[in-house]
PDB file of N, CA and C in Angstrom:
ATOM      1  N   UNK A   1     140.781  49.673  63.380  1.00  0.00           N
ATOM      2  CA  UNK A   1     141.031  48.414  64.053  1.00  0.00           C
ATOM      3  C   UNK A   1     140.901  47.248  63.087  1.00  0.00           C
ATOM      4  N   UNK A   2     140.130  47.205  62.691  1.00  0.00           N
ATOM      5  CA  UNK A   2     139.447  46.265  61.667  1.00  0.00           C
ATOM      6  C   UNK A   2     139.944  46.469  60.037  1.00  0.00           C
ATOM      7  N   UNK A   3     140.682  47.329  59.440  1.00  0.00           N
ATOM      8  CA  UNK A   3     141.336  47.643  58.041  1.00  0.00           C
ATOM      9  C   UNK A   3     141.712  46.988  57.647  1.00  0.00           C
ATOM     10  N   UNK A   4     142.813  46.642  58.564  1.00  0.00           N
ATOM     11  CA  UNK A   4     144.034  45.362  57.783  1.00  0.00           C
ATOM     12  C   UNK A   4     143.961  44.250  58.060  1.00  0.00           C
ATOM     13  N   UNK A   5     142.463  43.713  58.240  1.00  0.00           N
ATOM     14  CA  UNK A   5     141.792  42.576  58.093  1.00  0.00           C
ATOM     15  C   UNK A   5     141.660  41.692  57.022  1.00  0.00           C
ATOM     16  N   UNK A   6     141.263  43.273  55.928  1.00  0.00           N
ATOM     17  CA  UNK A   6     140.499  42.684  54.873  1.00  0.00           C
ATOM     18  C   UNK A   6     142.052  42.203  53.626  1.00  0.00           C
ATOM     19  N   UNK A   7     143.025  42.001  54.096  1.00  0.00           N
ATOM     20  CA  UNK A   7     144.169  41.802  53.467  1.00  0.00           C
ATOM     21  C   UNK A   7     144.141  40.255  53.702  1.00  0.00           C
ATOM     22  N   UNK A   8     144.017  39.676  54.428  1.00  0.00           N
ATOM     23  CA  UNK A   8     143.860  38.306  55.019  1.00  0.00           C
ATOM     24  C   UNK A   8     142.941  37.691  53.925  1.00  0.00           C
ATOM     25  N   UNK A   9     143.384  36.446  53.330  1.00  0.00           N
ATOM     26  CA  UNK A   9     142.598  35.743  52.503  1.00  0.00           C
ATOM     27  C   UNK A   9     141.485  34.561  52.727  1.00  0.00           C
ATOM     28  N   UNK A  10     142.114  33.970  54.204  1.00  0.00           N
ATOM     29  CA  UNK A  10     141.019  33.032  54.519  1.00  0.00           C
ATOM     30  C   UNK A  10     140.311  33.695  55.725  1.00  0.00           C
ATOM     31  N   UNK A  11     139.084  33.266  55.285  1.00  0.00           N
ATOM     32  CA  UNK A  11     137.801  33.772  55.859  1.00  0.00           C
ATOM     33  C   UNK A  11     138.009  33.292  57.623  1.00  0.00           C
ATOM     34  N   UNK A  12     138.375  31.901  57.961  1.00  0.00           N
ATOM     35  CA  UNK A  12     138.761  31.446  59.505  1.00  0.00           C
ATOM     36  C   UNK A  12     139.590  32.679  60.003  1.00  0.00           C
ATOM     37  N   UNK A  13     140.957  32.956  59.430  1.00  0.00           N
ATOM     38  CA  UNK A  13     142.097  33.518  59.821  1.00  0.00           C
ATOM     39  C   UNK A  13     141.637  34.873  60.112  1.00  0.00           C
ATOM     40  N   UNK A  14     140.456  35.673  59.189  1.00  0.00           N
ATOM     41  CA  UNK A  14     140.164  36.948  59.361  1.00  0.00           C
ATOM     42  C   UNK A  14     139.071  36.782  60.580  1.00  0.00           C
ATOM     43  N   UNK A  15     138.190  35.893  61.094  1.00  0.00           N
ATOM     44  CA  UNK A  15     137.647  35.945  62.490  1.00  0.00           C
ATOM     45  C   UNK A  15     138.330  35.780  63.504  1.00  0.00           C
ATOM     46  N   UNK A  16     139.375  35.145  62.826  1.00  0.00           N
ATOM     47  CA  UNK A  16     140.817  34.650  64.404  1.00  0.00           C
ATOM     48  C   UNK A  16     141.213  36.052  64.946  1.00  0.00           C
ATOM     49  N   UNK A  17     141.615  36.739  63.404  1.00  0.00           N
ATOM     50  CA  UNK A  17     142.619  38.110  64.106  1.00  0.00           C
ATOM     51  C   UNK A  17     141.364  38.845  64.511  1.00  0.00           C
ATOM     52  N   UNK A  18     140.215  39.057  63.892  1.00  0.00           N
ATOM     53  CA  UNK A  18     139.419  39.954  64.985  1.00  0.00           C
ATOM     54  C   UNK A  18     139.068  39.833  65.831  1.00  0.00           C
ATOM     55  N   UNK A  19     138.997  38.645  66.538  1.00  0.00           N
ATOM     56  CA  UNK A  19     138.651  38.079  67.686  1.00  0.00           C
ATOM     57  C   UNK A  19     139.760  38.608  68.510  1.00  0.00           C
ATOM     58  N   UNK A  20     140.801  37.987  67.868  1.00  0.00           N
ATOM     59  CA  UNK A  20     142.173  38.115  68.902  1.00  0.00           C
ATOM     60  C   UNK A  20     142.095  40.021  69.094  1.00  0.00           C
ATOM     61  N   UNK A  21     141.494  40.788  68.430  1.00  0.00           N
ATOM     62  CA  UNK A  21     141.749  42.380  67.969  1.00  0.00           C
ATOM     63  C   UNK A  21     140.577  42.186  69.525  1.00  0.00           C
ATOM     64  N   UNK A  22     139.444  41.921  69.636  1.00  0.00           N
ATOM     65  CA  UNK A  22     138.357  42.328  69.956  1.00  0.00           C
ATOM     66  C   UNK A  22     138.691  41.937  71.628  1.00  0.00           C
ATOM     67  N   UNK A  23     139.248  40.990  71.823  1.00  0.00           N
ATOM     68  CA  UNK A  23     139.416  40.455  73.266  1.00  0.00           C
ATOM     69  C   UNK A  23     140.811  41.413  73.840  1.00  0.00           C
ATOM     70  N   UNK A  24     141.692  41.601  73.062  1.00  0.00           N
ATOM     71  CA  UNK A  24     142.731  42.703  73.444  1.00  0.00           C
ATOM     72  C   UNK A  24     142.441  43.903  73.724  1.00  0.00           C
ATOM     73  N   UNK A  25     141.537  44.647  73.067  1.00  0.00           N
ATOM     74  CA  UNK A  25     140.713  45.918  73.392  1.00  0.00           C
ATOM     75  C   UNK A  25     139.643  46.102  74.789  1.00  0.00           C
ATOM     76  N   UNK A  26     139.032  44.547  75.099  1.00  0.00           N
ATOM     77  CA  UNK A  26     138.569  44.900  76.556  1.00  0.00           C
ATOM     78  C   UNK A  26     139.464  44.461  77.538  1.00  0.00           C
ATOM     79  N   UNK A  27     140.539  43.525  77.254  1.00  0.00           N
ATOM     80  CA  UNK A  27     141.034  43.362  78.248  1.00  0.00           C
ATOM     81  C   UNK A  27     142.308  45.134  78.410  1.00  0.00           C
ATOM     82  N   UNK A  28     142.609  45.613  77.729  1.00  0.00           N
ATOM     83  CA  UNK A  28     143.186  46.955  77.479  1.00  0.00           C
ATOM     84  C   UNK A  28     142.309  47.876  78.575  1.00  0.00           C
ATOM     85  N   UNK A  29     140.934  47.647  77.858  1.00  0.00           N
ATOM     86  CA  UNK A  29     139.562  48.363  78.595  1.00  0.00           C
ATOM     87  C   UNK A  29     139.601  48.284  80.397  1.00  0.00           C
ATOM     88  N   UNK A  30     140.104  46.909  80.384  1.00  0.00           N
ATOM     89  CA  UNK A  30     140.312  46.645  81.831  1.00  0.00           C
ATOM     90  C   UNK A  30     138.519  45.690  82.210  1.00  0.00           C
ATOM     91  N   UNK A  31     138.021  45.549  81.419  1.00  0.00           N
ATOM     92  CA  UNK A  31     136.387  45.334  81.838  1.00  0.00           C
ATOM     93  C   UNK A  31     136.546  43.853  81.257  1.00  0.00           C
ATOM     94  N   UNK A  32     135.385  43.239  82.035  1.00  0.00           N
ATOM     95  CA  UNK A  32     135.004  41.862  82.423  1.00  0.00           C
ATOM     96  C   UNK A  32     134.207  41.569  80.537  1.00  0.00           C
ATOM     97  N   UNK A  33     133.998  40.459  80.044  1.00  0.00           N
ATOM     98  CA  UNK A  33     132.875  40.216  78.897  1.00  0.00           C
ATOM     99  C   UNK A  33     131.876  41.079  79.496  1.00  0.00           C
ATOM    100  N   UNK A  34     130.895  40.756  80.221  1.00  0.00           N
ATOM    101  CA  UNK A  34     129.680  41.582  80.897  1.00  0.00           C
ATOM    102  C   UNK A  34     129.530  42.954  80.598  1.00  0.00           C
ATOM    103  N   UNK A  35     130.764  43.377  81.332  1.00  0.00           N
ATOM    104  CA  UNK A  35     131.136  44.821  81.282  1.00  0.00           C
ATOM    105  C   UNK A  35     131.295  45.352  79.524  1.00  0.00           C
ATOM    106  N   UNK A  36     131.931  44.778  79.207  1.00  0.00           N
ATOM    107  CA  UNK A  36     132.584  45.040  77.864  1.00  0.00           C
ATOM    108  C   UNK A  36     130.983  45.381  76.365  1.00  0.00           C
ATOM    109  N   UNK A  37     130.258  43.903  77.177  1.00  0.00           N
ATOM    110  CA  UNK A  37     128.897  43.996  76.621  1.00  0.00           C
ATOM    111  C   UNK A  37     128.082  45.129  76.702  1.00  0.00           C
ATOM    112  N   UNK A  38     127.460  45.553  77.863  1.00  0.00           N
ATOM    113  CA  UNK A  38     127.113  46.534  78.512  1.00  0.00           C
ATOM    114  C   UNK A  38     127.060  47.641  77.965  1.00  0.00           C
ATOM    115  N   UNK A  39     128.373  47.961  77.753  1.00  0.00           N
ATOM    116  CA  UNK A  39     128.925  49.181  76.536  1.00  0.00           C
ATOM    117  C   UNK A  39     128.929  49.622  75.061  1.00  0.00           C
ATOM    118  N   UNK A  40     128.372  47.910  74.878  1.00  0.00           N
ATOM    119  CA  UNK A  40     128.225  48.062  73.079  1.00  0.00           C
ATOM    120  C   UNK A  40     126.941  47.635  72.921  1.00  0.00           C
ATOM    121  N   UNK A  41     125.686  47.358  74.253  1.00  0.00           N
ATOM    122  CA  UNK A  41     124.926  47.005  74.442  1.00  0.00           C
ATOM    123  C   UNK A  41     124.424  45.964  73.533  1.00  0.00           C
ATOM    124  N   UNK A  42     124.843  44.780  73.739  1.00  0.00           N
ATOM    125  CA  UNK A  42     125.111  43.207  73.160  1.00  0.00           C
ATOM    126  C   UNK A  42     125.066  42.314  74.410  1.00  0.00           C
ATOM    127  N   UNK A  43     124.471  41.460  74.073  1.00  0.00           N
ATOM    128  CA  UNK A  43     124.958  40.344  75.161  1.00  0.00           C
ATOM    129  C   UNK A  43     126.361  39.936  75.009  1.00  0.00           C
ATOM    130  N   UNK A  44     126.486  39.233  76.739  1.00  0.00           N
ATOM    131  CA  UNK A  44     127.708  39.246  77.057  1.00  0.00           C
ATOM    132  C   UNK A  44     128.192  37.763  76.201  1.00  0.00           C
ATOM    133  N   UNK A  45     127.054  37.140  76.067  1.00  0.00           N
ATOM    134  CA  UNK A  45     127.480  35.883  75.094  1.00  0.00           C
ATOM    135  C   UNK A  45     128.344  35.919  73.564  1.00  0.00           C
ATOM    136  N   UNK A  46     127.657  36.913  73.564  1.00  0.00           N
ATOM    137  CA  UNK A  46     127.881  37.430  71.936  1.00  0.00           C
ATOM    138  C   UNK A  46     129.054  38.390  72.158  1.00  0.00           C
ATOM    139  N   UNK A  47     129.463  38.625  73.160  1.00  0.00           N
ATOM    140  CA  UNK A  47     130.640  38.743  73.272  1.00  0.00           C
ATOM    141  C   UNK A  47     132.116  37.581  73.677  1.00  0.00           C
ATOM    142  N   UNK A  48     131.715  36.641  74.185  1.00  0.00           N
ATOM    143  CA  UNK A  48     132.205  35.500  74.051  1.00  0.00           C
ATOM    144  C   UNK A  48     132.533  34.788  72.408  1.00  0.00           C
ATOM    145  N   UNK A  49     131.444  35.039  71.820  1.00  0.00           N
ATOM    146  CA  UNK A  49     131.565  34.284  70.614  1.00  0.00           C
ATOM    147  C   UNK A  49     132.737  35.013  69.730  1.00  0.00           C
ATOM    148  N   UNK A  50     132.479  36.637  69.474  1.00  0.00           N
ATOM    149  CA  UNK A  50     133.323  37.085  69.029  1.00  0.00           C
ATOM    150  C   UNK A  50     134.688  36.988  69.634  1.00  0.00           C
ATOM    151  N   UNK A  51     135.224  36.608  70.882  1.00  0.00           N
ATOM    152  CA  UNK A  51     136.468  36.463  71.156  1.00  0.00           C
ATOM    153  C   UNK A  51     136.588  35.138  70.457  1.00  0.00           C
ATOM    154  N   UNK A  52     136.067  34.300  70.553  1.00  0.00           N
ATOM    155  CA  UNK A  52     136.207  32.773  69.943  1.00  0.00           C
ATOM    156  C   UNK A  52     136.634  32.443  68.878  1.00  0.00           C
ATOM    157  N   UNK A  53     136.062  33.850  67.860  1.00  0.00           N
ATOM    158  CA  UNK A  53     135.481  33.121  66.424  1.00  0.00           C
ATOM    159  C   UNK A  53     134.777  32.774  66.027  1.00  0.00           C
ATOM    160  N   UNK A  54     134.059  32.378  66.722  1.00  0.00           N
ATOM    161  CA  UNK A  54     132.756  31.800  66.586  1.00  0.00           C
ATOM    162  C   UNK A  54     131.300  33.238  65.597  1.00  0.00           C
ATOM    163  N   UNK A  55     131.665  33.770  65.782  1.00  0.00           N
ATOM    164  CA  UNK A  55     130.290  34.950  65.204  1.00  0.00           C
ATOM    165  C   UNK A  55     131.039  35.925  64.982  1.00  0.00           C
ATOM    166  N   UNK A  56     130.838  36.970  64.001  1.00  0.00           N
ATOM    167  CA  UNK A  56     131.526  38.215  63.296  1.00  0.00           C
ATOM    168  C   UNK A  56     130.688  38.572  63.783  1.00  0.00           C
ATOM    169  N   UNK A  57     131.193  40.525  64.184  1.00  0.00           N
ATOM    170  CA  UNK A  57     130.380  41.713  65.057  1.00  0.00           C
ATOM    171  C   UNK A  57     129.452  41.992  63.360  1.00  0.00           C
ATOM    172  N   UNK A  58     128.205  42.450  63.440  1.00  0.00           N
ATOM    173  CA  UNK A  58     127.857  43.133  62.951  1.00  0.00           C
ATOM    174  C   UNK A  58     129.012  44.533  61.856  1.00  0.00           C
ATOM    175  N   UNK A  59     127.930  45.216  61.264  1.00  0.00           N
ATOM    176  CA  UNK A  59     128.567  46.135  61.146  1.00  0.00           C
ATOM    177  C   UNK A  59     128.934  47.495  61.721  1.00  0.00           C
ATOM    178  N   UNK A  60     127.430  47.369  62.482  1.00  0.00           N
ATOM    179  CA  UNK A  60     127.194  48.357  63.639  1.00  0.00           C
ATOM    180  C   UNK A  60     127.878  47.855  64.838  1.00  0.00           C
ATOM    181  N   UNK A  61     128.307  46.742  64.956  1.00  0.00           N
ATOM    182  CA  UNK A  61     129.180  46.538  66.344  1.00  0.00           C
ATOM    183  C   UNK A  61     130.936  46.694  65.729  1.00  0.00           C
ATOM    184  N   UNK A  62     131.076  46.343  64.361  1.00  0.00           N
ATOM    185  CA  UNK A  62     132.323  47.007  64.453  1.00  0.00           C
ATOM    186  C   UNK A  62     132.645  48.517  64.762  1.00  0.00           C
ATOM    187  N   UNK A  63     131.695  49.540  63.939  1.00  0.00           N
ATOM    188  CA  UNK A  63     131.772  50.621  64.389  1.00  0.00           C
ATOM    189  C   UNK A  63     131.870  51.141  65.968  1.00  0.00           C
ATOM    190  N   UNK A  64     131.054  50.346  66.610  1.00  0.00           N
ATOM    191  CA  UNK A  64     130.838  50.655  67.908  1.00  0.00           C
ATOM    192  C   UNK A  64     131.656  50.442  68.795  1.00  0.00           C
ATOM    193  N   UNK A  65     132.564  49.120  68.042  1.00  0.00           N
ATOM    194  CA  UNK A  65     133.965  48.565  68.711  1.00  0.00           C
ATOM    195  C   UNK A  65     135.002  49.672  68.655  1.00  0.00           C
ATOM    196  N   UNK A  66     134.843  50.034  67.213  1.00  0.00           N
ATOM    197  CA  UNK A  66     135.986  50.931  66.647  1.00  0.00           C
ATOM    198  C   UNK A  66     136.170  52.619  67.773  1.00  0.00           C
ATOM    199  N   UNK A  67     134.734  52.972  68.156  1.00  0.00           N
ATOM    200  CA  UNK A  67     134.206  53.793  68.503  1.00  0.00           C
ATOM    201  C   UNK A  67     134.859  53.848  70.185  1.00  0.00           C
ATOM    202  N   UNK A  68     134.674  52.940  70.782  1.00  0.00           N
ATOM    203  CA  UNK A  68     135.222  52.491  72.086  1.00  0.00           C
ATOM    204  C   UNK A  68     136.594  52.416  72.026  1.00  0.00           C
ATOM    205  N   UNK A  69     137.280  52.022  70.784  1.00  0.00           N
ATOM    206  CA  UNK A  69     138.797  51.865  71.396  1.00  0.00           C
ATOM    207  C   UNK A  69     139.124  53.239  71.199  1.00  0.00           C
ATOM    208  N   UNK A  70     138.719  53.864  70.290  1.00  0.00           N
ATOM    209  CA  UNK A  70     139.014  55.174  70.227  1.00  0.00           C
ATOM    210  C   UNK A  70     139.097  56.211  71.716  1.00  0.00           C
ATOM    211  N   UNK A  71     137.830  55.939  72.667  1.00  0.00           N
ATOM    212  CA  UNK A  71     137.068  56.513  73.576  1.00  0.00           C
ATOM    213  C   UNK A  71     138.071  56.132  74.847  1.00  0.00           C
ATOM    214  N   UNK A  72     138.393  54.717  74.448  1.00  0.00           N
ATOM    215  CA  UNK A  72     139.016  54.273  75.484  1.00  0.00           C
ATOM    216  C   UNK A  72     140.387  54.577  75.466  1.00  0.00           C
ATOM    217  N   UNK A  73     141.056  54.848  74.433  1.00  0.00           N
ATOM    218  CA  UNK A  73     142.717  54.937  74.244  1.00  0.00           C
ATOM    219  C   UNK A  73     142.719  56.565  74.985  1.00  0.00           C
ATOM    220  N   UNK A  74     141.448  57.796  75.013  1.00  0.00           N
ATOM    221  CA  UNK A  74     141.055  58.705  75.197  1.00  0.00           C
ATOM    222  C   UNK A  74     141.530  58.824  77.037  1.00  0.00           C
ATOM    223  N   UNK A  75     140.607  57.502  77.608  1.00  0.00           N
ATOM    224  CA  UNK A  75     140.176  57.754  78.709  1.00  0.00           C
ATOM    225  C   UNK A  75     141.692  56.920  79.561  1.00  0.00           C
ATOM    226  N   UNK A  76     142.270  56.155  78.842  1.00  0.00           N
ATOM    227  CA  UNK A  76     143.862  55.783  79.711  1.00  0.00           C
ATOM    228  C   UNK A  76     144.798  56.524  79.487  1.00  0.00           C
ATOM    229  N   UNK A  77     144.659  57.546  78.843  1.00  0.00           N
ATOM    230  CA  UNK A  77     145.452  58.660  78.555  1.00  0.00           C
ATOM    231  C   UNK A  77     145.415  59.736  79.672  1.00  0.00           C
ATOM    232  N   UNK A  78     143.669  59.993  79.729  1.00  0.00           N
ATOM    233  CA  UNK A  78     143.563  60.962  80.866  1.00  0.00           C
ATOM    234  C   UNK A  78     143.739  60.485  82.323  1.00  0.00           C
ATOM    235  N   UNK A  79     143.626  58.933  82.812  1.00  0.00           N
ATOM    236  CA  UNK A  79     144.211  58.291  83.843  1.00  0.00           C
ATOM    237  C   UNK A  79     145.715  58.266  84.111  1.00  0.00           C
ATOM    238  N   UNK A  80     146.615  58.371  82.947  1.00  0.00           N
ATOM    239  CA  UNK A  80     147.700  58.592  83.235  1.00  0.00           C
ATOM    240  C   UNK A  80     148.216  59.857  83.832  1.00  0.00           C
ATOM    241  N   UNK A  81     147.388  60.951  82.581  1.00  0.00           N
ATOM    242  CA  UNK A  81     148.468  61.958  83.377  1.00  0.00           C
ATOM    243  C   UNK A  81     147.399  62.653  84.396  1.00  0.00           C
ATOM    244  N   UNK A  82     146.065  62.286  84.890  1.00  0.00           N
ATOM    245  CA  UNK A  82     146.126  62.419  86.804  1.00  0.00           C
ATOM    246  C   UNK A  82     147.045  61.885  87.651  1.00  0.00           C
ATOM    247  N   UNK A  83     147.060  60.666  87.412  1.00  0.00           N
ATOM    248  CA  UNK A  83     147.985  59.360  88.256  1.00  0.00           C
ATOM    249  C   UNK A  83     149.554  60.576  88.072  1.00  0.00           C
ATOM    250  N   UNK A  84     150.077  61.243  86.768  1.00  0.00           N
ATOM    251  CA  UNK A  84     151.067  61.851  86.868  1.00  0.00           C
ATOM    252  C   UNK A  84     150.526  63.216  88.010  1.00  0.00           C
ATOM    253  N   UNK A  85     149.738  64.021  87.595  1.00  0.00           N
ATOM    254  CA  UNK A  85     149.247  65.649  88.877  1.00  0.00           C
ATOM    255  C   UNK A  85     149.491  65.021  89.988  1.00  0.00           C
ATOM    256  N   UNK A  86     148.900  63.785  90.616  1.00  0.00           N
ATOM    257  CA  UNK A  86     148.776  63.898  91.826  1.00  0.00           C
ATOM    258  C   UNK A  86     149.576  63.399  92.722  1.00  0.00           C
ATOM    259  N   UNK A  87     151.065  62.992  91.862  1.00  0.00           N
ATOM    260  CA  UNK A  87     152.532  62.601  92.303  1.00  0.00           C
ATOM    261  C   UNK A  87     152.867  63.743  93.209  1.00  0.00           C
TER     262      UNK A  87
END
């Protein structure tokens, strides 16, 4: 998620796109900030900030981010093809 970040030269522009990366992944998730927090067990503030720009995740919250979209691309996959069985 986070790789082709480090190609970006100004330091603003590389919190913009992860932000913009980080708020696309819960809203994907389908879950509220709260919710989204909850899961990476962070406050939900500090999840605000990172959509903002305002504060870079840790390194352990990128992983953990990275970790979730993974989990999650997992789990709308398996919602699809029930939603397909039970046609």
């Amino acid at each position: 998620m986070v790789k082709h970040l480090t190609k970006t030269t100004s330091r603003g522009s590389i919190f913009n796109m992860i932000a913009k990366d980080i708020k696309k992944l819960r809203q994907r998730l389908g879950l509220t900030q709260k919710e989204f927090a909850g899961r990476l067990k962070v406050d939900n503030v500090t999840v605000s900030r990172w959509e903002r720009g305002e504060q870079k995740p840790s390194q352990l919250a990128v992983r953990q981010l990275e970790r979730l979209a993974r989990k999650g691309g997992n789990n709308d996959q398996a919602r699809e093809d029930k939603g397909r069985a039970n046609k």
